[in-house]
C-alpha atoms as a PDB file:
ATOM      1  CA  UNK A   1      63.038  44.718   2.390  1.00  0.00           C
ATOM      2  CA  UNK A   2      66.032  45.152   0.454  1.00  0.00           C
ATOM      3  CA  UNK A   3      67.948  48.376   1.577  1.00  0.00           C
ATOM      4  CA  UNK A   4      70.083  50.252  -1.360  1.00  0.00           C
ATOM      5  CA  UNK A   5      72.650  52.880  -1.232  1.00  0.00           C
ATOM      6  CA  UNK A   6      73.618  54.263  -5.336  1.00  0.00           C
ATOM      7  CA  UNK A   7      77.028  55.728  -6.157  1.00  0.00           C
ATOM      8  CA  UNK A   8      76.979  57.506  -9.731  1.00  0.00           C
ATOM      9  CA  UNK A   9      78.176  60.700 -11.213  1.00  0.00           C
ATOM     10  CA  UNK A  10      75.455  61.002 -13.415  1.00  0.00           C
ATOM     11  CA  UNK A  11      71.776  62.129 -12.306  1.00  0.00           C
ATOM     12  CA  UNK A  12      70.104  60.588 -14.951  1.00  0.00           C
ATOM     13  CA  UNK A  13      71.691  57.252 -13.667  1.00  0.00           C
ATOM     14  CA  UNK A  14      71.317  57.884 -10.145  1.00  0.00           C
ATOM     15  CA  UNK A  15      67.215  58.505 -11.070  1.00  0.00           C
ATOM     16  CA  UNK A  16      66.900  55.889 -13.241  1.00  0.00           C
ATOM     17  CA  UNK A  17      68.485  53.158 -10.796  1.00  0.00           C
ATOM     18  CA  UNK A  18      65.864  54.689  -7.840  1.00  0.00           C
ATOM     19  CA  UNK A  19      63.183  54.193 -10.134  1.00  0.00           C
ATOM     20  CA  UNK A  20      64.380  50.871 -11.203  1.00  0.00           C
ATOM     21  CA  UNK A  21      64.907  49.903  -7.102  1.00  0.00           C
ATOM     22  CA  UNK A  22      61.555  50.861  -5.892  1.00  0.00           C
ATOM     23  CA  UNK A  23      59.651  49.345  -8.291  1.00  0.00           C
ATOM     24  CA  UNK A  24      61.437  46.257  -7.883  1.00  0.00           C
ATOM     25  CA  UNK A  25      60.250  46.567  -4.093  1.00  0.00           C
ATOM     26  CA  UNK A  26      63.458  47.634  -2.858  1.00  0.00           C
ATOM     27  CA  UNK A  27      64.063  51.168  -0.879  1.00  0.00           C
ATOM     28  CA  UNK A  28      66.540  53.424  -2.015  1.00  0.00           C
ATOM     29  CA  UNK A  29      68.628  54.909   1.380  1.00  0.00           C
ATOM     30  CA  UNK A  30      70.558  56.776  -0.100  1.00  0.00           C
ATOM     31  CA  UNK A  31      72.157  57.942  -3.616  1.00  0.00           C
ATOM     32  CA  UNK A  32      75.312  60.119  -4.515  1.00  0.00           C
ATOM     33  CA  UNK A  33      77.211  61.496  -6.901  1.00  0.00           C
ATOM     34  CA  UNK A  34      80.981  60.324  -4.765  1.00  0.00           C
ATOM     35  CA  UNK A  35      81.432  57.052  -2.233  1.00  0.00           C
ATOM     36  CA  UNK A  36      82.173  59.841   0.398  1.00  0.00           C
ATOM     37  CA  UNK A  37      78.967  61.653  -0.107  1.00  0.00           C
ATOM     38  CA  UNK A  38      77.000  58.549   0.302  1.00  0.00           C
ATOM     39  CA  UNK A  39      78.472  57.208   3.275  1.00  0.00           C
ATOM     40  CA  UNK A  40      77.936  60.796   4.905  1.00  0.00           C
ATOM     41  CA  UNK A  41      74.646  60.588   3.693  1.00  0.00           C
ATOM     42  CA  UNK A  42      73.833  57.024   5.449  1.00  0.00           C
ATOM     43  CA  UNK A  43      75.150  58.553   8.771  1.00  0.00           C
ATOM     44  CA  UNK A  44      74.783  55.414   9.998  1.00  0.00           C
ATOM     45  CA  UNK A  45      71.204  53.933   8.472  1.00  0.00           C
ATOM     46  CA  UNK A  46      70.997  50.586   7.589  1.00  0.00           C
ATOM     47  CA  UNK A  47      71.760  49.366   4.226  1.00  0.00           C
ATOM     48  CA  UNK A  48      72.055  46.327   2.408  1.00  0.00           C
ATOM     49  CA  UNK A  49      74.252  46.557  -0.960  1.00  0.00           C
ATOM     50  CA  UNK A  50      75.735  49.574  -2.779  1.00  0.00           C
ATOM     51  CA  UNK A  51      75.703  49.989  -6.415  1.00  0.00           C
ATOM     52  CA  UNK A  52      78.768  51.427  -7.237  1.00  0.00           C
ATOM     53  CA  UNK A  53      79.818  53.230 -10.633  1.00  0.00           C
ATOM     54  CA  UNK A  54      83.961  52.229 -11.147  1.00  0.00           C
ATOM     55  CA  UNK A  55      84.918  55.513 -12.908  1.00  0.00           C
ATOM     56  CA  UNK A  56      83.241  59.220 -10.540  1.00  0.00           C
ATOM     57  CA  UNK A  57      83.863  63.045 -11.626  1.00  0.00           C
ATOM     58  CA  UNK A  58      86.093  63.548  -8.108  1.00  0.00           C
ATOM     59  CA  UNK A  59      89.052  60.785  -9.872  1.00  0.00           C
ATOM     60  CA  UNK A  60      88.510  59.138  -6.572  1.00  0.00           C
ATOM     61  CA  UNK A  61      90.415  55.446  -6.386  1.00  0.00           C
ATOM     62  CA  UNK A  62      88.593  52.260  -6.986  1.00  0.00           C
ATOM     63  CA  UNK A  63      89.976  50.681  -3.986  1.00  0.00           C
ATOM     64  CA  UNK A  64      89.155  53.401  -1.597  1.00  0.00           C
ATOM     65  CA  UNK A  65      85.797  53.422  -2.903  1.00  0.00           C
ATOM     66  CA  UNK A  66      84.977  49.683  -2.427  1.00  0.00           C
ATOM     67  CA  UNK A  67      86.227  50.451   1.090  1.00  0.00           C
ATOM     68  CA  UNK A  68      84.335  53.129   2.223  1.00  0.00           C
ATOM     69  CA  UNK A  69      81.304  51.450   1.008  1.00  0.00           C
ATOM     70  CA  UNK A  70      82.291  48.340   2.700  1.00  0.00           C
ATOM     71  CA  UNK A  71      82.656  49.828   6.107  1.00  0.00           C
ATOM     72  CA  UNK A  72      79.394  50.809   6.056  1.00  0.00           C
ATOM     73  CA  UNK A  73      78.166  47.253   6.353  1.00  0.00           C
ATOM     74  CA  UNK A  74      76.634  46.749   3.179  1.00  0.00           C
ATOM     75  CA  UNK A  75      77.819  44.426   0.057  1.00  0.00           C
ATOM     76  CA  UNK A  76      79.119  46.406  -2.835  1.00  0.00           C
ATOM     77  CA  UNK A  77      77.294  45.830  -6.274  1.00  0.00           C
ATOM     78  CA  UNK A  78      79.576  47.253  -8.885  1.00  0.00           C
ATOM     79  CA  UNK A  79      77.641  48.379 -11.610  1.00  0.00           C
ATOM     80  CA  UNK A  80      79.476  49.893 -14.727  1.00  0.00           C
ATOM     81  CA  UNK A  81      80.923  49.639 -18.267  1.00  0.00           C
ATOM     82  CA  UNK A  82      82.677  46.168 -18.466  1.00  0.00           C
ATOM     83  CA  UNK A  83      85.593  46.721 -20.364  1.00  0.00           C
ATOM     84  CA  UNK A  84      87.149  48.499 -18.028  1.00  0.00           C
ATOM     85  CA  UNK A  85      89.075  45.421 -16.962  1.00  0.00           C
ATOM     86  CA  UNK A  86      91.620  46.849 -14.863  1.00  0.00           C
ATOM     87  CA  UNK A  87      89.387  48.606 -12.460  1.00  0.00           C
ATOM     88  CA  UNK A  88      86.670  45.531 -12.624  1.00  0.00           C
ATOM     89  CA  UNK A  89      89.698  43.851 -11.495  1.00  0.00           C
ATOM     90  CA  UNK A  90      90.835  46.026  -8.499  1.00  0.00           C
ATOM     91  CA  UNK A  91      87.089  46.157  -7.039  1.00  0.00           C
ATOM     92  CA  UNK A  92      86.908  42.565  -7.268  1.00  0.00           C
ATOM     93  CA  UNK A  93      90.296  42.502  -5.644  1.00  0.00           C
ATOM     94  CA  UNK A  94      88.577  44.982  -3.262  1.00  0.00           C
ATOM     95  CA  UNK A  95      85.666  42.615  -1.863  1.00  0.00           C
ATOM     96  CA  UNK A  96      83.326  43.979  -4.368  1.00  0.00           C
ATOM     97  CA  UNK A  97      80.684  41.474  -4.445  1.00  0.00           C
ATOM     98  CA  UNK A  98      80.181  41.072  -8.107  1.00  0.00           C
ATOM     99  CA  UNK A  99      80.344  42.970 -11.486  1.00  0.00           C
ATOM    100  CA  UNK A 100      76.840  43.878 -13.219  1.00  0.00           C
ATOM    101  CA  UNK A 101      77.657  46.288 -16.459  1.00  0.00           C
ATOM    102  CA  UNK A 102      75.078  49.101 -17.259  1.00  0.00           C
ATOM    103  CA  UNK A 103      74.410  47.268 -20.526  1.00  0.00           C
ATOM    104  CA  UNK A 104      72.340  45.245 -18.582  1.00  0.00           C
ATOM    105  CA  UNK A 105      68.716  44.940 -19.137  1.00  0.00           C
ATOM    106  CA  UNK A 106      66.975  46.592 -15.394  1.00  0.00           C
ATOM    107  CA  UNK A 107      65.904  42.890 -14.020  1.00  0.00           C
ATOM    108  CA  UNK A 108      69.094  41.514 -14.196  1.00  0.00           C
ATOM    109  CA  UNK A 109      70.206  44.422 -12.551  1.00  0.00           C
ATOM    110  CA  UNK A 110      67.798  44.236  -9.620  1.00  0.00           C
ATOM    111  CA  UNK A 111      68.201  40.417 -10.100  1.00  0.00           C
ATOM    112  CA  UNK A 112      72.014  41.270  -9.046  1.00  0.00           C
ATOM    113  CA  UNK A 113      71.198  43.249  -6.400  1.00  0.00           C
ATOM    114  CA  UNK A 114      68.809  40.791  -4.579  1.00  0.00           C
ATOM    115  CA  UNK A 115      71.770  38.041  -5.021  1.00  0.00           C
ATOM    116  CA  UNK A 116      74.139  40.592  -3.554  1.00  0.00           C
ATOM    117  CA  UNK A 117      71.538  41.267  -0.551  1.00  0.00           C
ATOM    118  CA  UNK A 118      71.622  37.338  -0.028  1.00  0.00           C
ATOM    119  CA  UNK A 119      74.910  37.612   0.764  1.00  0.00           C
ATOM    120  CA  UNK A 120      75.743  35.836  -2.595  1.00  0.00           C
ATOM    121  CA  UNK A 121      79.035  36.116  -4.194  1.00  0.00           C
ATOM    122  CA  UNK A 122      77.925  37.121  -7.743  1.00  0.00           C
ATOM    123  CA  UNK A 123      80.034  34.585 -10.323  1.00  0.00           C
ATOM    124  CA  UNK A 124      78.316  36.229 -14.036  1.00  0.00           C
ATOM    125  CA  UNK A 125      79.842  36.191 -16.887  1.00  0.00           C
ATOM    126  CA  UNK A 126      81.512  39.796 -16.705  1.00  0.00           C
ATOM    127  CA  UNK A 127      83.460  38.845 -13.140  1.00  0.00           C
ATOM    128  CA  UNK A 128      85.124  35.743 -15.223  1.00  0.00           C
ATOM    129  CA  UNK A 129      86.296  37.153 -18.220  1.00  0.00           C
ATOM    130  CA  UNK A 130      87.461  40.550 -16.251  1.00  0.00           C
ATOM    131  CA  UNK A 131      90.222  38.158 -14.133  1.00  0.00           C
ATOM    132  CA  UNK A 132      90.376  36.144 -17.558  1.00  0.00           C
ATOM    133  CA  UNK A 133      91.191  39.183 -19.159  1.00  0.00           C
ATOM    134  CA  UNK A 134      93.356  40.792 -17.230  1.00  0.00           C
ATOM    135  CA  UNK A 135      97.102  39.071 -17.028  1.00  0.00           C
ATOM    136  CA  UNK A 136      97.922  41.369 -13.948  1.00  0.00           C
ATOM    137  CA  UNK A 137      95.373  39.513 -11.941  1.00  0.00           C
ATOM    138  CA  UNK A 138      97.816  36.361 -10.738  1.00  0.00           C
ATOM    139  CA  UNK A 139      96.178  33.759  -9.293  1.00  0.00           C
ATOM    140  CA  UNK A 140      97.818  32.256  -6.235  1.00  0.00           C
ATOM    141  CA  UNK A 141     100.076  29.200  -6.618  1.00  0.00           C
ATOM    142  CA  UNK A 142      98.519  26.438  -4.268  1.00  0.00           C
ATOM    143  CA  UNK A 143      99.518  23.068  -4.056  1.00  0.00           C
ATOM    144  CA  UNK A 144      97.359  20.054  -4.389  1.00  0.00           C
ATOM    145  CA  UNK A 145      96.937  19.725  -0.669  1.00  0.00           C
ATOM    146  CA  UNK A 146      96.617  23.701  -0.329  1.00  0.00           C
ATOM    147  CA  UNK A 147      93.661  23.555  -2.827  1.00  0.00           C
ATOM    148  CA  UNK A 148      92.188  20.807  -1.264  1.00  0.00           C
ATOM    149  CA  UNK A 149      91.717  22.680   2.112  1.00  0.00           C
ATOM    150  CA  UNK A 150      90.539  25.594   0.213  1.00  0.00           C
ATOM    151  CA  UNK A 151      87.484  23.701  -1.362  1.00  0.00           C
ATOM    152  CA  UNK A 152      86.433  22.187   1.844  1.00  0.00           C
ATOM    153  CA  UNK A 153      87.452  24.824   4.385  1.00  0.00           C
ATOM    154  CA  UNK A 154      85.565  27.698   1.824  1.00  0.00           C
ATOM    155  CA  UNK A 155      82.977  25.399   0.994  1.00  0.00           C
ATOM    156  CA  UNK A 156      81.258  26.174   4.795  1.00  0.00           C
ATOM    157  CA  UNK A 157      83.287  23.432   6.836  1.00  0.00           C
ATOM    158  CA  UNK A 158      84.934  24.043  10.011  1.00  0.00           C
ATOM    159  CA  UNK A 159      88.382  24.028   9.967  1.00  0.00           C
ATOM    160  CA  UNK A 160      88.794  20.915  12.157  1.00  0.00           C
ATOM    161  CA  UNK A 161      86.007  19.226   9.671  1.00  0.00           C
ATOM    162  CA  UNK A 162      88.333  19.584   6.962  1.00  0.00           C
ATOM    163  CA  UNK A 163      91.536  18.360   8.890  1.00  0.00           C
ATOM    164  CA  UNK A 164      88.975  14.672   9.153  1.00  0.00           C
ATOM    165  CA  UNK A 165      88.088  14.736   5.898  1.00  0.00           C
ATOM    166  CA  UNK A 166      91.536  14.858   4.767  1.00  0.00           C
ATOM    167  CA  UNK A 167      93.080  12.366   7.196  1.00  0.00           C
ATOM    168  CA  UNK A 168      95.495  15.208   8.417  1.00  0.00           C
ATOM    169  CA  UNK A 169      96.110  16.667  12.315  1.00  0.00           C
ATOM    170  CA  UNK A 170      94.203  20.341  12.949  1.00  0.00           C
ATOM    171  CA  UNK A 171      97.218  21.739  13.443  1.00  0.00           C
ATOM    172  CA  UNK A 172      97.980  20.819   9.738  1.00  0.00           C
ATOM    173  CA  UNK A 173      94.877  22.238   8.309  1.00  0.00           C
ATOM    174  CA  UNK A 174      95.993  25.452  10.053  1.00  0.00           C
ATOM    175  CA  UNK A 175      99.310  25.719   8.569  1.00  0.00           C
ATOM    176  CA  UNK A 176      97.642  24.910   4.824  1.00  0.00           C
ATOM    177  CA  UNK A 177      95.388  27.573   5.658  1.00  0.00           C
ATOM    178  CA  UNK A 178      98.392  29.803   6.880  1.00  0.00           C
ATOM    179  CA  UNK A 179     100.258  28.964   3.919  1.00  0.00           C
ATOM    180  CA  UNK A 180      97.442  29.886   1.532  1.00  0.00           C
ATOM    181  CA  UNK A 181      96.305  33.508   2.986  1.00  0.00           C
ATOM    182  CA  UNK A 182      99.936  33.984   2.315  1.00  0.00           C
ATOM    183  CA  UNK A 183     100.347  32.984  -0.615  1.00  0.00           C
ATOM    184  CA  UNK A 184      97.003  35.587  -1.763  1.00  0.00           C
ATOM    185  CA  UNK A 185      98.702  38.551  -0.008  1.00  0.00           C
ATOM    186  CA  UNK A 186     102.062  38.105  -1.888  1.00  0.00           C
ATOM    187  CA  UNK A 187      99.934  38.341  -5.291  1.00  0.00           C
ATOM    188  CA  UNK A 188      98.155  41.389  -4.062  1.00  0.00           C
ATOM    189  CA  UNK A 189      94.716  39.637  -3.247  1.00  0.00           C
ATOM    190  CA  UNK A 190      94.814  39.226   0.768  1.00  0.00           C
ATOM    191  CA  UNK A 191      92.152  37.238   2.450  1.00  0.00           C
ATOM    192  CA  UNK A 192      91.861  37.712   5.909  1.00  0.00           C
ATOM    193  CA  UNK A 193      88.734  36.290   6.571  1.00  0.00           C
ATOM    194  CA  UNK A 194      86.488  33.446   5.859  1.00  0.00           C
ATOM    195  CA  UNK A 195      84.398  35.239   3.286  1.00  0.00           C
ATOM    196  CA  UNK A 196      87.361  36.871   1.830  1.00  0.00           C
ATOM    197  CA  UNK A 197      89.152  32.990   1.147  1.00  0.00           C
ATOM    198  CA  UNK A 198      85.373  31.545  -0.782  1.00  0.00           C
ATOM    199  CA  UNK A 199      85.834  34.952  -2.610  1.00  0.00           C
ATOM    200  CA  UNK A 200      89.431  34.039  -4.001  1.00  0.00           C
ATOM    201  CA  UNK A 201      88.221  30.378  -3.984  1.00  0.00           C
ATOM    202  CA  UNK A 202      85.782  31.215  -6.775  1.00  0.00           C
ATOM    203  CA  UNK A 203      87.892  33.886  -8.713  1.00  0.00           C
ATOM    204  CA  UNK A 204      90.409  31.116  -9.181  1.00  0.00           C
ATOM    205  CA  UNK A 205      88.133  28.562 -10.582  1.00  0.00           C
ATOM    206  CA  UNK A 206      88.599  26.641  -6.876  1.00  0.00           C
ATOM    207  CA  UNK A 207      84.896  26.562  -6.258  1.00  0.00           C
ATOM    208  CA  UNK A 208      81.490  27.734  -8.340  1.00  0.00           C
ATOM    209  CA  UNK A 209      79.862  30.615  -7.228  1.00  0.00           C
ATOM    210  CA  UNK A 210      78.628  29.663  -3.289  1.00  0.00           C
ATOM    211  CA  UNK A 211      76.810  31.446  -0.704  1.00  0.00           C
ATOM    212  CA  UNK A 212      79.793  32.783   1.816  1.00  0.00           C
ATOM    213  CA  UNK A 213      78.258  32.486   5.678  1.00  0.00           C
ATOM    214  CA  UNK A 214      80.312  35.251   6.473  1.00  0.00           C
ATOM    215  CA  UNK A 215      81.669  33.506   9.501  1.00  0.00           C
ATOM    216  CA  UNK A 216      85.478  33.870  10.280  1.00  0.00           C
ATOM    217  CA  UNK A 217      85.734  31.160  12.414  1.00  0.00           C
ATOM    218  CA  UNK A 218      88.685  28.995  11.958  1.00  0.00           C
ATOM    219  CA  UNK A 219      88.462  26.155  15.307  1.00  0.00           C
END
């Protein structure tokens, strides 16, 4: 069963997403009016994805919020009004696993937060034209070569998988991968793991929306 945790300043929002979640099948863990609340409020339980509203009454940051409700384990589901680019932006930039607005008719909503359970990275229409948008999100500069490893090494293949496929030595594929977690962190986007590189991958138009395996390994 799909386990949910809700972040919203508004009740009516809050009671009409727990409505929404169990009769969809899912069970609601938790749900709070601030990202701190809710966390407190898991003390520990499990739970699968977060629904997060961008904008709370306690002018708490974006960032920080994504954060906290990553720590806890779970995916983060950001569900709120889409033209608020620059904050769409910094979740994504955040690890926020997708971008669902609350225009949204309730299945695709709980279709979102099944794909988010799956571990999917959630590639809709609003997550595209939020880093289409937004000029201040700068995509990293990779070479040819660079991208190359990207697709492969993102696409699920171990790293000395990709160094065969491209004809080059393991140590190579290492410094390409170097070179490219780099190159994110000096536009503001690092991505220290594996999941965090298929993430960027797919923001930059690298790779189509993919399953991550959320493995980190790099031999």
């Amino acid at each position: 069963m799909v386990r949910v945790g809700i972040v919203d300043d508004h009740e009516s929002v809050r009671l009409g997403l727990r409505a929404a979640c169990e009769n969809a099948g899912y069970e609601v863990v938790f749900a709070a009016a601030t990202a701190k609340e809710l966390v407190a409020g898991l003390a520990g339980r499990d739970c699968h994805v977060i629904v997060l509203d961008l904008s709370l009454g306690d002018n708490s940051r974006v960032t920080d919020n994504v954060h906290l409700a990553r720590r806890t384990g779970a995916s983060v589901l950001v569900h709120s009004i889409a033209d608020r680019v620059a904050s769409v932006r910094e979740a994504l930039a955040a690890g926020a696993a997708g971008v669902i607005p609350k225009s949204s008719p309730t299945t695709t909503v709980m279709a979102a937060v099944a794909s988010v359970a799956r571990g999917d990275v959630l590639n809709n229409l609003e997550w595209a034209s939020a880093i289409d948008a937004d000029r201040d999100f700068a995509k990293a500069q990779l070479g040819r070569r660079e991208r190359d490893v990207l697709h492969l090494y993102a696409s699920g293949l171990p790293l000395k998988m990709v160094a065969i496929q491209l004809g080059i030595a393991h140590s190579t594929a290492r410094e390409y991968l170097d070179r490219i977690r780099v190159k994110y962190v000096e536009v503001g986007r690092p991505a220290p793991t594996k999941v965090d590189l298929l993430r960027r991958a797919v923001e930059d138009g690298i790779l189509p929306g993919l399953d991550p395996d959320g493995g980190d390994e790099e031999a």
